[in-house]
C-alpha atoms as a PDB file:
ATOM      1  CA  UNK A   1    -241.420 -88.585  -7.773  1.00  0.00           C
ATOM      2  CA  UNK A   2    -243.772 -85.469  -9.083  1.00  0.00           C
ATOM      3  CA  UNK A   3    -241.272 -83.453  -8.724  1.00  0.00           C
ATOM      4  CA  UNK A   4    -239.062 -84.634 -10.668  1.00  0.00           C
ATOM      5  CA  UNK A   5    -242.043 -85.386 -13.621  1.00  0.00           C
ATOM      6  CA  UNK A   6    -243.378 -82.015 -13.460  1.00  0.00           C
ATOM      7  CA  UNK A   7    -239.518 -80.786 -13.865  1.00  0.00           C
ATOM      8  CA  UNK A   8    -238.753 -82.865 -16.568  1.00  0.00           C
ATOM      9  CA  UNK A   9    -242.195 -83.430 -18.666  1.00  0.00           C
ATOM     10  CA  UNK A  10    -244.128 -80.742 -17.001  1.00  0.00           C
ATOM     11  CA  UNK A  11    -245.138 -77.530 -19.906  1.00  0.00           C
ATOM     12  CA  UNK A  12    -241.974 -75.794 -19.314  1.00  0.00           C
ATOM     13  CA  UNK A  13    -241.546 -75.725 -23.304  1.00  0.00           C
ATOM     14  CA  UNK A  14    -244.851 -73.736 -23.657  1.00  0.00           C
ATOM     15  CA  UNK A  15    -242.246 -70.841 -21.636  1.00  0.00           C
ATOM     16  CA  UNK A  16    -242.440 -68.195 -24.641  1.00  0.00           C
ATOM     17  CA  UNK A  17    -246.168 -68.766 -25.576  1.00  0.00           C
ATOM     18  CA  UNK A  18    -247.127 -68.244 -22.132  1.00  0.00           C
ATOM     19  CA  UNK A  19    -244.663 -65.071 -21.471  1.00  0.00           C
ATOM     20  CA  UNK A  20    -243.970 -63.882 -25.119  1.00  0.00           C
ATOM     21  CA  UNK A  21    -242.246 -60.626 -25.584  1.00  0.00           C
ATOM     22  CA  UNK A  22    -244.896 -58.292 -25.122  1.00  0.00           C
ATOM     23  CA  UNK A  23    -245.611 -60.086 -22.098  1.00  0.00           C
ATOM     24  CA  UNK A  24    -242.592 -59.194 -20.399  1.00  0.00           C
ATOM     25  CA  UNK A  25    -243.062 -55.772 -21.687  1.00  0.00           C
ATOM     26  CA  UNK A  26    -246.473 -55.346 -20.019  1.00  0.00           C
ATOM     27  CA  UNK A  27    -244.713 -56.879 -17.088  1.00  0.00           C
ATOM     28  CA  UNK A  28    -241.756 -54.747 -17.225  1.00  0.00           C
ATOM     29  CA  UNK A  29    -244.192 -51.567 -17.217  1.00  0.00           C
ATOM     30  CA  UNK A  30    -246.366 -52.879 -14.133  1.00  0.00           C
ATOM     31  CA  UNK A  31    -243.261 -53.029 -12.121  1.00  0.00           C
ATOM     32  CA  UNK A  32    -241.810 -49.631 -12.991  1.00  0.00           C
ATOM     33  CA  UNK A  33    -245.066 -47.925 -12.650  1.00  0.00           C
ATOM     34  CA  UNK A  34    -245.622 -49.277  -9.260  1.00  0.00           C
ATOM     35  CA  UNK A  35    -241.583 -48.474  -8.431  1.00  0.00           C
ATOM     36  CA  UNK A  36    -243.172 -44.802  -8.280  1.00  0.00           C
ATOM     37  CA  UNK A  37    -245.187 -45.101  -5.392  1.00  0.00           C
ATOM     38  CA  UNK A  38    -242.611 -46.620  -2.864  1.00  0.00           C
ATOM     39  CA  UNK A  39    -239.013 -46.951  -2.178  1.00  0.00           C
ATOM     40  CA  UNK A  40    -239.266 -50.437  -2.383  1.00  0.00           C
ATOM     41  CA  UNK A  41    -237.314 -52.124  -5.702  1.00  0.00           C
ATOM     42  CA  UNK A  42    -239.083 -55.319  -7.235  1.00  0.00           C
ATOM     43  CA  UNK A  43    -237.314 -57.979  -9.365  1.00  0.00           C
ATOM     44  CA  UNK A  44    -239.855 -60.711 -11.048  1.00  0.00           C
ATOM     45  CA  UNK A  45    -238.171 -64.124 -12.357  1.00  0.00           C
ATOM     46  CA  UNK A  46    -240.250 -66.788 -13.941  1.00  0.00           C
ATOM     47  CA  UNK A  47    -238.258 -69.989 -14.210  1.00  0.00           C
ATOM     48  CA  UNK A  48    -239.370 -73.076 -16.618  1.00  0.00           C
ATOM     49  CA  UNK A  49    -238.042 -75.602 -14.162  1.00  0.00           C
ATOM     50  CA  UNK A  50    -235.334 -77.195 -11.899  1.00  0.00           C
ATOM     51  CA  UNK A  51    -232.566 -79.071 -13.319  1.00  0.00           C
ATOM     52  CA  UNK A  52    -232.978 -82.647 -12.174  1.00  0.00           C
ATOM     53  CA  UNK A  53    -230.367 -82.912  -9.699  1.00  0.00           C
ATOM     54  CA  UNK A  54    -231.869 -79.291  -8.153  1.00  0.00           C
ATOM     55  CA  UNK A  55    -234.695 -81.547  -7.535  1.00  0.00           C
ATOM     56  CA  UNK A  56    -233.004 -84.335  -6.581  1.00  0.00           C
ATOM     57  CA  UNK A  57    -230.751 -82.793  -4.036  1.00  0.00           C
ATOM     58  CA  UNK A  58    -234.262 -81.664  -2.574  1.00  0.00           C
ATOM     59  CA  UNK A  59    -233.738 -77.819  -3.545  1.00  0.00           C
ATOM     60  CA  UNK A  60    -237.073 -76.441  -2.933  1.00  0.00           C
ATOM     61  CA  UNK A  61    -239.119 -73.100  -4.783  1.00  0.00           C
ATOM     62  CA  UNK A  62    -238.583 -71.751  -1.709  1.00  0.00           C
ATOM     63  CA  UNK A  63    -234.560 -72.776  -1.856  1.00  0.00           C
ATOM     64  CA  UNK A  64    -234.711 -71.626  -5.273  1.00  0.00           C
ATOM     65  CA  UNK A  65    -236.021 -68.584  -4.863  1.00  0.00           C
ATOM     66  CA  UNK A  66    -233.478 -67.480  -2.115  1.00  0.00           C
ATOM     67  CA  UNK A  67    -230.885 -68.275  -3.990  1.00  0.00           C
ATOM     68  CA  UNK A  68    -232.218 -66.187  -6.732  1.00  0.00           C
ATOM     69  CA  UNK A  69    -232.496 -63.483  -4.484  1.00  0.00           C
ATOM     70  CA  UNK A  70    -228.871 -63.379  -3.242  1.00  0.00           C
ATOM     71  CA  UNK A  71    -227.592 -64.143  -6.295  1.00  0.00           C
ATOM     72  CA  UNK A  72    -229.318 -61.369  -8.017  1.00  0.00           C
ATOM     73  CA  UNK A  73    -228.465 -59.078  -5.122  1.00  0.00           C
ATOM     74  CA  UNK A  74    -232.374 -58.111  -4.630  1.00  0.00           C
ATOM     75  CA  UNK A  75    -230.466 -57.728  -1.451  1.00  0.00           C
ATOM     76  CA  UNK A  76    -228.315 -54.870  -2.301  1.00  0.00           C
ATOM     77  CA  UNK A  77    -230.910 -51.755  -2.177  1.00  0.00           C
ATOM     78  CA  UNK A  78    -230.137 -48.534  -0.420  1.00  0.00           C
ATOM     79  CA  UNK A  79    -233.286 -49.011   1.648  1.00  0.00           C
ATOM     80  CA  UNK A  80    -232.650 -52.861   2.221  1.00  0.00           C
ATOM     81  CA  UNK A  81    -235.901 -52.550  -0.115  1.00  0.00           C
ATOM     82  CA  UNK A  82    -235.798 -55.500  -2.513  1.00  0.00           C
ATOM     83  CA  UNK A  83    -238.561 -58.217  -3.229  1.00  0.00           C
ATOM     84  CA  UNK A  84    -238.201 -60.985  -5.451  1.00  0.00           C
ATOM     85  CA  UNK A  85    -241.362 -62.413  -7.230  1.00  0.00           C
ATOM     86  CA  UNK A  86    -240.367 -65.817  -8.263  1.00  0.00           C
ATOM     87  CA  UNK A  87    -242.623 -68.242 -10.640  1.00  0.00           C
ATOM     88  CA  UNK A  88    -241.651 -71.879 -10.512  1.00  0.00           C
ATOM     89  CA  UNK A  89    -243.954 -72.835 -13.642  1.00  0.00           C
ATOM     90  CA  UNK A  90    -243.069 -77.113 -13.635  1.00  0.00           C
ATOM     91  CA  UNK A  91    -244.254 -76.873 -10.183  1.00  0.00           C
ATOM     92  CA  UNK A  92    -246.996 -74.224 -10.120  1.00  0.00           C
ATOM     93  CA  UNK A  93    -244.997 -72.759  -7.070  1.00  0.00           C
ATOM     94  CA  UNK A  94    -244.967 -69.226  -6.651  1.00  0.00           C
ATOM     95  CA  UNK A  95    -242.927 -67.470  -3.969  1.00  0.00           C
ATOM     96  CA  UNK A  96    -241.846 -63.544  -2.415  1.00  0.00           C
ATOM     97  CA  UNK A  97    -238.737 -63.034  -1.137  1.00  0.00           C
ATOM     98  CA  UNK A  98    -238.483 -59.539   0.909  1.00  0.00           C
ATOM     99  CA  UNK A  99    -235.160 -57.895   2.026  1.00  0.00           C
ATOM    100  CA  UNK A 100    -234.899 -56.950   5.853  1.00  0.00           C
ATOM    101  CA  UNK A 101    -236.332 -53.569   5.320  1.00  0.00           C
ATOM    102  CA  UNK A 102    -239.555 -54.354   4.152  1.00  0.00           C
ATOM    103  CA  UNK A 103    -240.342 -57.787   5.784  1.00  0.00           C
ATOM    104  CA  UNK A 104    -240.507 -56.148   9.377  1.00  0.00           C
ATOM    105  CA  UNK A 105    -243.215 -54.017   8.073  1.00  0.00           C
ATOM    106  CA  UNK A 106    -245.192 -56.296   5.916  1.00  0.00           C
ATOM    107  CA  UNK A 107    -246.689 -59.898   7.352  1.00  0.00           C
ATOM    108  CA  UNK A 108    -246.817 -63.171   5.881  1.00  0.00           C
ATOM    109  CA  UNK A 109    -250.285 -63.700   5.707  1.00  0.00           C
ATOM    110  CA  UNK A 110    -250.391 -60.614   3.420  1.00  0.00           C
ATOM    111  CA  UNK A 111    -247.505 -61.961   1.211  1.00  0.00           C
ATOM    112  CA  UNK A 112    -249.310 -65.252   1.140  1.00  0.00           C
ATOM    113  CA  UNK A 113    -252.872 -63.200  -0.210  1.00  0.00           C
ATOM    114  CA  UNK A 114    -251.012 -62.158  -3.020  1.00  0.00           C
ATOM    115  CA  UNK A 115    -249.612 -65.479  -4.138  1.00  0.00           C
ATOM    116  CA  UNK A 116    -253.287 -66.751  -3.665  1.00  0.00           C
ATOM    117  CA  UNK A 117    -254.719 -64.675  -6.093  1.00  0.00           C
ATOM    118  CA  UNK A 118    -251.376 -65.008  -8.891  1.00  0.00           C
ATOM    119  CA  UNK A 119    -252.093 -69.041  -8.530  1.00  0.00           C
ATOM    120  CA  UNK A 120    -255.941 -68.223  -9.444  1.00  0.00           C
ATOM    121  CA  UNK A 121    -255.034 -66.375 -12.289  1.00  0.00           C
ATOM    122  CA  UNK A 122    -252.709 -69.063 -13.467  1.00  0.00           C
ATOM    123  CA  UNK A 123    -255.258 -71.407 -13.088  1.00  0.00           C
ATOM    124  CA  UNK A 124    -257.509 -69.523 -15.245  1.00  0.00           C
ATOM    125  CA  UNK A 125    -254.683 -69.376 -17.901  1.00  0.00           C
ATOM    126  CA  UNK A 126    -254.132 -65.788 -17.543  1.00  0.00           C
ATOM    127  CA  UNK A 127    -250.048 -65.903 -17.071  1.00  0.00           C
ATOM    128  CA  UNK A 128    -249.319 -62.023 -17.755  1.00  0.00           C
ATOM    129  CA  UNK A 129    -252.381 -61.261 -15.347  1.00  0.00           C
ATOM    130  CA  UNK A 130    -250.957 -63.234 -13.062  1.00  0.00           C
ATOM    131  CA  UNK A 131    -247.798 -61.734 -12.470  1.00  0.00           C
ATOM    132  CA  UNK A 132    -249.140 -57.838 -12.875  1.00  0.00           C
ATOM    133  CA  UNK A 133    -251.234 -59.109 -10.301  1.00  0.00           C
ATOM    134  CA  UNK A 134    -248.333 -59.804  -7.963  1.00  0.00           C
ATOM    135  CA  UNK A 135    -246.260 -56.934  -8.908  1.00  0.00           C
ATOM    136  CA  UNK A 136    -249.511 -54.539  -8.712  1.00  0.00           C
ATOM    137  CA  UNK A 137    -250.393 -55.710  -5.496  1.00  0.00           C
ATOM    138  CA  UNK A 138    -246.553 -56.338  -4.304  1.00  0.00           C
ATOM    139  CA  UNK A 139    -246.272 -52.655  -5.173  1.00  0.00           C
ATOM    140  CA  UNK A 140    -249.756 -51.837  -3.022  1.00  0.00           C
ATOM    141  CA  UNK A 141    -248.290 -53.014   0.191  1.00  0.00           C
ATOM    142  CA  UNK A 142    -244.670 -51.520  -0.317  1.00  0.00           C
ATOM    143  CA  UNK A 143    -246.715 -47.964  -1.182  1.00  0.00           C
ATOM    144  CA  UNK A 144    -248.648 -48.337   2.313  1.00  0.00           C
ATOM    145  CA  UNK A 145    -245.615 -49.888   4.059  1.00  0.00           C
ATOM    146  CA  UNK A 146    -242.717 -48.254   2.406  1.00  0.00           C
ATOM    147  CA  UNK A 147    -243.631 -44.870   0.533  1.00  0.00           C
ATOM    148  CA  UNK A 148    -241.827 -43.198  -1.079  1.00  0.00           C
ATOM    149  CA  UNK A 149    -241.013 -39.711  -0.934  1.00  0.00           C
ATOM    150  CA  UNK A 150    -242.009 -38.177  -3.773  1.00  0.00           C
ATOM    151  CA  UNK A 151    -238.779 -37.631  -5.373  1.00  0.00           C
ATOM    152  CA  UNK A 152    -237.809 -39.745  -8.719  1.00  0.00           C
ATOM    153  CA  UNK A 153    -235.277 -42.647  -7.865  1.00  0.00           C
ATOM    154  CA  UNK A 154    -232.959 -44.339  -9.876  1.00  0.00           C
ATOM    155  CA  UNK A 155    -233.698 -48.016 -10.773  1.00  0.00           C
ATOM    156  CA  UNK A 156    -231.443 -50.148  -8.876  1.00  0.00           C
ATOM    157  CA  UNK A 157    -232.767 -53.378 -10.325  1.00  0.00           C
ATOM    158  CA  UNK A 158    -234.013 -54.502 -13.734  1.00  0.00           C
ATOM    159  CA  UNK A 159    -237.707 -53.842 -14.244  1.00  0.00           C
ATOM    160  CA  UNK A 160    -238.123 -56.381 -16.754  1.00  0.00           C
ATOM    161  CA  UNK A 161    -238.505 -59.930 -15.338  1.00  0.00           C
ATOM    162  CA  UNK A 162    -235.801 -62.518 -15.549  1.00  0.00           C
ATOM    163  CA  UNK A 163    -237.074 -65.455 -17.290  1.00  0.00           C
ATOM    164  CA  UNK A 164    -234.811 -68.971 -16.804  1.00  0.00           C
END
Protein backbone atom coordinates (compact mmCIF):
# COMPACT_ATOMS: atom_id res chain seq x y z
CA UNK A 1 0.00 0.00 0.00
CA UNK A 2 3.11 2.69 0.23
CA UNK A 3 3.96 1.94 -2.80
CA UNK A 4 1.40 2.69 -4.51
CA UNK A 5 0.89 6.25 -2.23
CA UNK A 6 4.33 7.31 -2.68
CA UNK A 7 3.71 6.61 -6.65
CA UNK A 8 0.68 8.35 -6.85
CA UNK A 9 0.82 11.33 -4.09
CA UNK A 10 4.45 11.08 -3.39
CA UNK A 11 6.54 14.78 -4.69
CA UNK A 12 6.98 13.52 -8.09
CA UNK A 13 5.45 17.03 -9.32
CA UNK A 14 8.32 18.93 -7.54
CA UNK A 15 10.46 16.82 -10.73
CA UNK A 16 11.72 20.21 -12.47
CA UNK A 17 12.37 22.23 -9.21
CA UNK A 18 14.41 19.54 -7.93
CA UNK A 19 16.37 18.78 -11.42
CA UNK A 20 15.81 22.12 -13.35
CA UNK A 21 17.73 22.67 -16.48
CA UNK A 22 20.92 23.68 -15.25
CA UNK A 23 20.75 20.77 -13.15
CA UNK A 24 20.92 18.37 -15.80
CA UNK A 25 23.55 20.46 -17.32
CA UNK A 26 25.84 20.22 -14.27
CA UNK A 27 24.89 16.60 -14.42
CA UNK A 28 25.48 16.16 -18.00
CA UNK A 29 29.14 17.70 -17.46
CA UNK A 30 29.98 15.35 -14.33
CA UNK A 31 29.34 12.41 -16.48
CA UNK A 32 31.34 13.45 -19.54
CA UNK A 33 34.19 14.64 -17.52
CA UNK A 34 34.46 11.44 -15.69
CA UNK A 35 33.85 9.46 -19.34
CA UNK A 36 37.64 10.68 -19.73
CA UNK A 37 39.20 8.68 -17.27
CA UNK A 38 37.80 5.15 -18.21
CA UNK A 39 36.34 3.20 -20.97
CA UNK A 40 33.41 2.71 -19.11
CA UNK A 41 30.04 4.69 -20.65
CA UNK A 42 27.48 6.00 -17.92
CA UNK A 43 23.77 6.75 -18.59
CA UNK A 44 21.86 8.56 -15.46
CA UNK A 45 17.84 8.42 -15.51
CA UNK A 46 15.84 10.00 -12.79
CA UNK A 47 12.24 8.85 -13.00
CA UNK A 48 9.21 10.76 -11.06
CA UNK A 49 7.42 7.50 -10.46
CA UNK A 50 5.80 4.15 -11.53
CA UNK A 51 2.61 4.07 -13.28
CA UNK A 52 0.15 2.39 -10.96
CA UNK A 53 -0.23 -0.83 -12.54
CA UNK A 54 3.98 -0.93 -12.69
CA UNK A 55 3.40 -1.01 -9.07
CA UNK A 56 0.71 -3.07 -8.96
CA UNK A 57 2.03 -5.84 -11.10
CA UNK A 58 4.89 -5.70 -8.35
CA UNK A 59 7.60 -4.16 -10.85
CA UNK A 60 10.30 -3.25 -8.55
CA UNK A 61 13.28 -0.13 -8.81
CA UNK A 62 15.31 -2.82 -9.27
CA UNK A 63 12.80 -4.30 -12.23
CA UNK A 64 12.62 -0.88 -13.37
CA UNK A 65 15.86 -0.14 -13.64
CA UNK A 66 16.77 -3.28 -15.76
CA UNK A 67 14.41 -2.64 -17.98
CA UNK A 68 15.74 0.78 -18.42
CA UNK A 69 18.93 -0.58 -19.02
CA UNK A 70 18.03 -2.95 -21.90
CA UNK A 71 15.80 -0.78 -23.25
CA UNK A 72 18.22 2.00 -23.48
CA UNK A 73 20.86 -0.43 -24.71
CA UNK A 74 23.39 0.69 -21.74
CA UNK A 75 24.09 -2.79 -22.89
CA UNK A 76 25.36 -2.13 -26.28
CA UNK A 77 29.07 -0.66 -25.55
CA UNK A 78 32.12 -1.83 -27.39
CA UNK A 79 33.69 -2.72 -24.05
CA UNK A 80 30.38 -4.31 -22.62
CA UNK A 81 31.10 -0.99 -20.49
CA UNK A 82 27.70 0.52 -19.65
CA UNK A 83 26.24 1.53 -16.14
CA UNK A 84 22.96 2.83 -15.57
CA UNK A 85 22.36 5.23 -12.56
CA UNK A 86 18.72 5.08 -11.98
CA UNK A 87 16.71 7.50 -9.38
CA UNK A 88 13.29 6.25 -8.43
CA UNK A 89 12.28 9.69 -6.66
CA UNK A 90 8.30 8.44 -5.35
CA UNK A 91 10.20 5.75 -3.74
CA UNK A 92 13.55 7.23 -2.67
CA UNK A 93 15.08 4.07 -4.44
CA UNK A 94 18.21 4.46 -6.09
CA UNK A 95 19.85 1.69 -8.11
CA UNK A 96 23.30 0.76 -10.60
CA UNK A 97 22.96 -1.37 -13.23
CA UNK A 98 26.55 -2.56 -14.71
CA UNK A 99 27.03 -4.37 -18.09
CA UNK A 100 29.08 -7.74 -17.98
CA UNK A 101 32.33 -6.02 -18.50
CA UNK A 102 32.52 -4.01 -15.62
CA UNK A 103 30.49 -5.97 -12.96
CA UNK A 104 33.22 -8.83 -12.86
CA UNK A 105 35.63 -6.24 -11.85
CA UNK A 106 33.72 -4.08 -9.52
CA UNK A 107 31.76 -5.67 -6.21
CA UNK A 108 28.52 -5.00 -4.83
CA UNK A 109 29.37 -3.75 -1.66
CA UNK A 110 31.22 -0.95 -3.53
CA UNK A 111 28.16 -0.24 -5.80
CA UNK A 112 26.05 -0.27 -2.69
CA UNK A 113 28.72 2.65 -0.93
CA UNK A 114 27.88 4.80 -3.60
CA UNK A 115 24.11 4.60 -3.42
CA UNK A 116 24.65 5.17 0.42
CA UNK A 117 26.11 8.33 0.13
CA UNK A 118 23.52 9.65 -3.13
CA UNK A 119 20.51 8.68 -0.50
CA UNK A 120 22.40 11.03 2.19
CA UNK A 121 22.60 13.72 -0.06
CA UNK A 122 18.99 13.39 -0.99
CA UNK A 123 18.14 13.42 2.39
CA UNK A 124 19.86 16.58 2.95
CA UNK A 125 17.93 18.05 -0.08
CA UNK A 126 20.88 18.32 -2.21
CA UNK A 127 19.34 16.45 -5.53
CA UNK A 128 22.10 17.67 -8.16
CA UNK A 129 24.81 16.71 -5.42
CA UNK A 130 23.39 13.70 -5.21
CA UNK A 131 23.62 12.39 -8.50
CA UNK A 132 27.31 14.08 -9.32
CA UNK A 133 27.97 12.18 -6.39
CA UNK A 134 27.07 8.89 -8.04
CA UNK A 135 28.35 9.66 -11.38
CA UNK A 136 31.73 11.14 -9.73
CA UNK A 137 32.22 8.25 -7.75
CA UNK A 138 30.60 5.70 -10.46
CA UNK A 139 33.30 7.20 -12.66
CA UNK A 140 36.13 6.63 -9.64
CA UNK A 141 35.69 2.93 -9.66
CA UNK A 142 35.35 2.47 -13.56
CA UNK A 143 38.87 4.75 -13.72
CA UNK A 144 40.55 2.15 -11.17
CA UNK A 145 38.66 -0.84 -12.64
CA UNK A 146 38.32 0.02 -16.23
CA UNK A 147 40.89 2.79 -17.48
CA UNK A 148 41.02 4.00 -20.15
CA UNK A 149 43.71 4.35 -22.50
CA UNK A 150 44.40 7.62 -22.98
CA UNK A 151 43.02 8.08 -26.33
CA UNK A 152 39.66 10.33 -26.83
CA UNK A 153 36.50 8.04 -27.40
CA UNK A 154 33.44 8.70 -28.98
CA UNK A 155 30.30 8.96 -26.76
CA UNK A 156 28.27 5.98 -27.26
CA UNK A 157 25.54 7.06 -24.87
CA UNK A 158 23.87 10.35 -23.98
CA UNK A 159 25.71 12.24 -21.26
CA UNK A 160 22.83 14.12 -20.20
CA UNK A 161 20.47 12.18 -17.87
CA UNK A 162 17.14 10.86 -18.97
CA UNK A 163 14.53 12.25 -16.83
CA UNK A 164 10.83 10.25 -16.96
Amino acid sequence: MQRIVSNLFGAWFQMNRQFPAATLDAIAKTVAAGEVTHRGELRVVIESRLPLSSVLAGVTARDRAAMLFSHLRVWDTEDNSGVLLYVLLAEHRIEIVADRGISRLVSSPEWDAITAHMRDEFARGRFREAVQTGVAEAGALLARHFPGDGRPRENQLPDRPLVL
